[in-house]
Every structure is written in C-alpha cells, then in structure tokens.
C-alpha atoms as a PDB file:
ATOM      1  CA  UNK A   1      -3.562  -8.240  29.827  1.00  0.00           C
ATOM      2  CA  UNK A   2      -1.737  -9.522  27.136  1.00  0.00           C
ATOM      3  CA  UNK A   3       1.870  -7.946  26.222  1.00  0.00           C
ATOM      4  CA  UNK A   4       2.542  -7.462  22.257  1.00  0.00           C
ATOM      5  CA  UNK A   5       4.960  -6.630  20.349  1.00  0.00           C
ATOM      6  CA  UNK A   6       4.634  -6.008  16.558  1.00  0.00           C
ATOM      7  CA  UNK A   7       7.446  -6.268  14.088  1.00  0.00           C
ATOM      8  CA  UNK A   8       8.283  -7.260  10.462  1.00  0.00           C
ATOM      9  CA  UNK A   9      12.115  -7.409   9.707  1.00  0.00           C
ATOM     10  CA  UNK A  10      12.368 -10.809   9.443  1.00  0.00           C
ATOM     11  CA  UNK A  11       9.292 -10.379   6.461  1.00  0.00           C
ATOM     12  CA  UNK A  12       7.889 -14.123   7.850  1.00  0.00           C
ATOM     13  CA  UNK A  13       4.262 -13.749   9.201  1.00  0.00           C
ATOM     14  CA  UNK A  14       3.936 -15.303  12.759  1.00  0.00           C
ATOM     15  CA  UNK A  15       2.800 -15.138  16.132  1.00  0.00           C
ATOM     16  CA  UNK A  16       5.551 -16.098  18.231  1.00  0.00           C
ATOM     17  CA  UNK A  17       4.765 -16.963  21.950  1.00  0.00           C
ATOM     18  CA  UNK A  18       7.111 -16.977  25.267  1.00  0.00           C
ATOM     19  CA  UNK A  19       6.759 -20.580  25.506  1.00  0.00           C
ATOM     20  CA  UNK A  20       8.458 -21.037  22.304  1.00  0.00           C
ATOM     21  CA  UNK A  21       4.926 -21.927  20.494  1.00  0.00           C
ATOM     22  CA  UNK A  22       4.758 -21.151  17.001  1.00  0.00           C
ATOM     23  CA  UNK A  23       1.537 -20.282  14.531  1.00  0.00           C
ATOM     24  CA  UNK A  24       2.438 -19.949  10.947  1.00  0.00           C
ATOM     25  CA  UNK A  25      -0.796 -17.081  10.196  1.00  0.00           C
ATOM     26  CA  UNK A  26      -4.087 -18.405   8.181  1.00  0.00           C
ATOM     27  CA  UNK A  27      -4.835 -15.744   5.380  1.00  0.00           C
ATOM     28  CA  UNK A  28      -7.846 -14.211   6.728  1.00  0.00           C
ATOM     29  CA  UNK A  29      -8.438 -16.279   9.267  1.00  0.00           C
ATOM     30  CA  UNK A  30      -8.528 -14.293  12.914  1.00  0.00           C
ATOM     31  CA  UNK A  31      -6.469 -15.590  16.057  1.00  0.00           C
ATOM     32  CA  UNK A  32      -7.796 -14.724  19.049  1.00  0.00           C
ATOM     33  CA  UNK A  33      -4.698 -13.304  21.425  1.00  0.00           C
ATOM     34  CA  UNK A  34      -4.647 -15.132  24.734  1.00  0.00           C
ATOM     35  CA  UNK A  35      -4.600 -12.658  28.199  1.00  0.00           C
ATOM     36  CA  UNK A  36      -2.116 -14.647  29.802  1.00  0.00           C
ATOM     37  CA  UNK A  37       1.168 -14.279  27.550  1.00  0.00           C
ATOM     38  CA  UNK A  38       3.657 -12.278  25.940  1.00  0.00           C
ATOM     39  CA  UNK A  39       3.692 -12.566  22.237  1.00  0.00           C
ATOM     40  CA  UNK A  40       5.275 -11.205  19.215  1.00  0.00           C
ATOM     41  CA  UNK A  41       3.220 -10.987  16.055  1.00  0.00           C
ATOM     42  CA  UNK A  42       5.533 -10.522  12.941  1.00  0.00           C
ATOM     43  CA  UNK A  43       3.413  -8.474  10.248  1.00  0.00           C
ATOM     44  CA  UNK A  44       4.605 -10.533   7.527  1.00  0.00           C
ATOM     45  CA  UNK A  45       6.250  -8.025   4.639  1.00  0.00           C
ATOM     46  CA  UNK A  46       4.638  -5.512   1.609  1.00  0.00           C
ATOM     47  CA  UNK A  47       7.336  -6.307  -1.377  1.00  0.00           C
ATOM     48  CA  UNK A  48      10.219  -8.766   0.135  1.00  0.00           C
ATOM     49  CA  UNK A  49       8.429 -11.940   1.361  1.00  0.00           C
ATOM     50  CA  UNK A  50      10.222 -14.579   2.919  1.00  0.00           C
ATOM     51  CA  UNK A  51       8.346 -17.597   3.582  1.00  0.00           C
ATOM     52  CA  UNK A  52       7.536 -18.834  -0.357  1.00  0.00           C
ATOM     53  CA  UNK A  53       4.593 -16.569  -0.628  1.00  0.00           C
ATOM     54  CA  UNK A  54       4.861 -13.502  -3.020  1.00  0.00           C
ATOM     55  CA  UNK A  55       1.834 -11.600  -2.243  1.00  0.00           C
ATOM     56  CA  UNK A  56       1.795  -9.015   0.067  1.00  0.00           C
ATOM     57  CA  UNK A  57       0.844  -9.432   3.560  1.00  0.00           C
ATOM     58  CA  UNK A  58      -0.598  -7.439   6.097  1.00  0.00           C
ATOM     59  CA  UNK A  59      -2.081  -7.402   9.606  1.00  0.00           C
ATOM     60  CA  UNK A  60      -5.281  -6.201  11.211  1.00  0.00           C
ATOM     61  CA  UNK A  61      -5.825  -5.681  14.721  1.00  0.00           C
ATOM     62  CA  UNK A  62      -9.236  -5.702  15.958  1.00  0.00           C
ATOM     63  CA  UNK A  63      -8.920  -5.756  19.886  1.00  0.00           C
ATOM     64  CA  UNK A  64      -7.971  -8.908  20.722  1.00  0.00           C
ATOM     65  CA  UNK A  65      -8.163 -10.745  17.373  1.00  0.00           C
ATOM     66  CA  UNK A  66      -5.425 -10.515  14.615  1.00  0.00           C
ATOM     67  CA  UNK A  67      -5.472 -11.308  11.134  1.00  0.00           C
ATOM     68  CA  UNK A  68      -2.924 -11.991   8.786  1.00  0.00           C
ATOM     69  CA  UNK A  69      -4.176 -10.424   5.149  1.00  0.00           C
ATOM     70  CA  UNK A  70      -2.834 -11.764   1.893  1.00  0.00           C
ATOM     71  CA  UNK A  71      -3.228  -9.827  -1.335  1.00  0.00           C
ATOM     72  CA  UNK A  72      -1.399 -10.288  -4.327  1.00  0.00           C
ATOM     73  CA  UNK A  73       0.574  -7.643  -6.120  1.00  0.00           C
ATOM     74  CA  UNK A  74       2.589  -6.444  -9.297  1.00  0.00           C
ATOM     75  CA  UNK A  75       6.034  -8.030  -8.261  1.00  0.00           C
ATOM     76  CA  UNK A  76       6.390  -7.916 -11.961  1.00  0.00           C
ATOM     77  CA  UNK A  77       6.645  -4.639 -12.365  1.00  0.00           C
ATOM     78  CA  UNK A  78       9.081  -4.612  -9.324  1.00  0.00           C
ATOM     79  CA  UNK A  79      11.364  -7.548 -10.523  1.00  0.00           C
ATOM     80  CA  UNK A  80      11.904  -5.183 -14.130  1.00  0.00           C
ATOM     81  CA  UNK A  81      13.175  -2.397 -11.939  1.00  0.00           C
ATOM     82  CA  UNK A  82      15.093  -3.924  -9.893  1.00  0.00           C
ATOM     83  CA  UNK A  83      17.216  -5.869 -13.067  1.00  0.00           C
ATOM     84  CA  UNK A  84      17.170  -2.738 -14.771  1.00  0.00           C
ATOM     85  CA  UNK A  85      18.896  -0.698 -11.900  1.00  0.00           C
ATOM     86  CA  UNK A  86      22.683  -1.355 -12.098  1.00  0.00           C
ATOM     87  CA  UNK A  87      23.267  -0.893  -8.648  1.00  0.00           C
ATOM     88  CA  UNK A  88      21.092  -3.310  -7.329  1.00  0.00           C
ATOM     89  CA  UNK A  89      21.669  -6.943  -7.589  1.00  0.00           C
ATOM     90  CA  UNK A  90      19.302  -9.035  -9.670  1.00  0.00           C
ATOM     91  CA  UNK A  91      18.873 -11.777  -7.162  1.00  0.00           C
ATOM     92  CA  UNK A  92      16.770  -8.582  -5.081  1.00  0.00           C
ATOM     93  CA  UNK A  93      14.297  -9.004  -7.558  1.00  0.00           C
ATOM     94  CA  UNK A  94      14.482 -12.606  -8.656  1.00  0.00           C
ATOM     95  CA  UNK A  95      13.638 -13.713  -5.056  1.00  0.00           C
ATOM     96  CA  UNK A  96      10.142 -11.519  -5.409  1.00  0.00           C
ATOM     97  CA  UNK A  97       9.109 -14.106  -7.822  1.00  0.00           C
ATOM     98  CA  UNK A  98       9.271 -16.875  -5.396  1.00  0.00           C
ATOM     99  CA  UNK A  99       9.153 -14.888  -2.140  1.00  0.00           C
ATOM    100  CA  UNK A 100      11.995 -15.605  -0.612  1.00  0.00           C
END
C-alpha cells in the first residue's frame, strides 16, 4: 500500500516521490498513485500561490487517483485589502497578482 502524506505550506502543487521524482500537477488531469512508494502530494494553496499561477488550487482524492483542481478567484478584491490594511505589507498582496 502506498504511504501519503498531504501538505500545502510550501503553496506549490506537487507530488513528490522518495526517489527524488518530481510531477509538477496537470489541472484536472488525474495521477494514478503507485502501490509501491512513499509520496508527498502538496495541495497546492487557496489565496497565496507560489508557482506563477494565481488561481486557486485544490486537490481531490478519489482512492488511488489525485487531481490537482484549478479555479480562478477574486484576488482583486484580496490585493485592495491587503494595500488598504496598514499593517500588512503591500508586497502580500502584489504577489497575488502574479502568484508568487
């Protein structure tokens, strides 16, 4: 049986593998989870993207398929309260617009 281990602080979709391996996620597109490794799958990230994609992502597990879900999102709306909140620093909502 496969071991997992789900987790999203980095906010960079990904399944990482033992081996080192590497799959950046396809939006909607399901990966089937091999039996024979451990693997982390990073969830990607709701409002602070890091990897140059604003939307939101999410995952869904469906027993042993996982897909990465894109959606986009009112980051807008976000960025404006962030620069209007003094105690926050503006490049908190600047990187929204890019997703970093």
């Amino acid at each position: 049986a496969p071991q997992l281990t789900f987790v999203g602080h980095s906010h960079v979709p990904g399944i990482f593998f033992e081996s080192r391996k590497y799959i950046a996620p396809v939006n909607n597109e399901p990966f089937e989870i091999p039996t024979n490794e451990k693997i982390i799958i990073n969830v990607g990230s709701v409002g602070q993207p890091r990897d140059y994609d604003n939307r939101a992502c999410w995952v869904e597990v469906d027993g042993r398929r996982v897909t990465h879900h894109r959606v986009p999102y009112n980051f807008h709306q976000t960025y404006e309260k962030v620069r209007s909140t003094r105690m926050l620093h503006i490049s908190l909502g600047a990187r929204l617009i890019i997703g970093v």
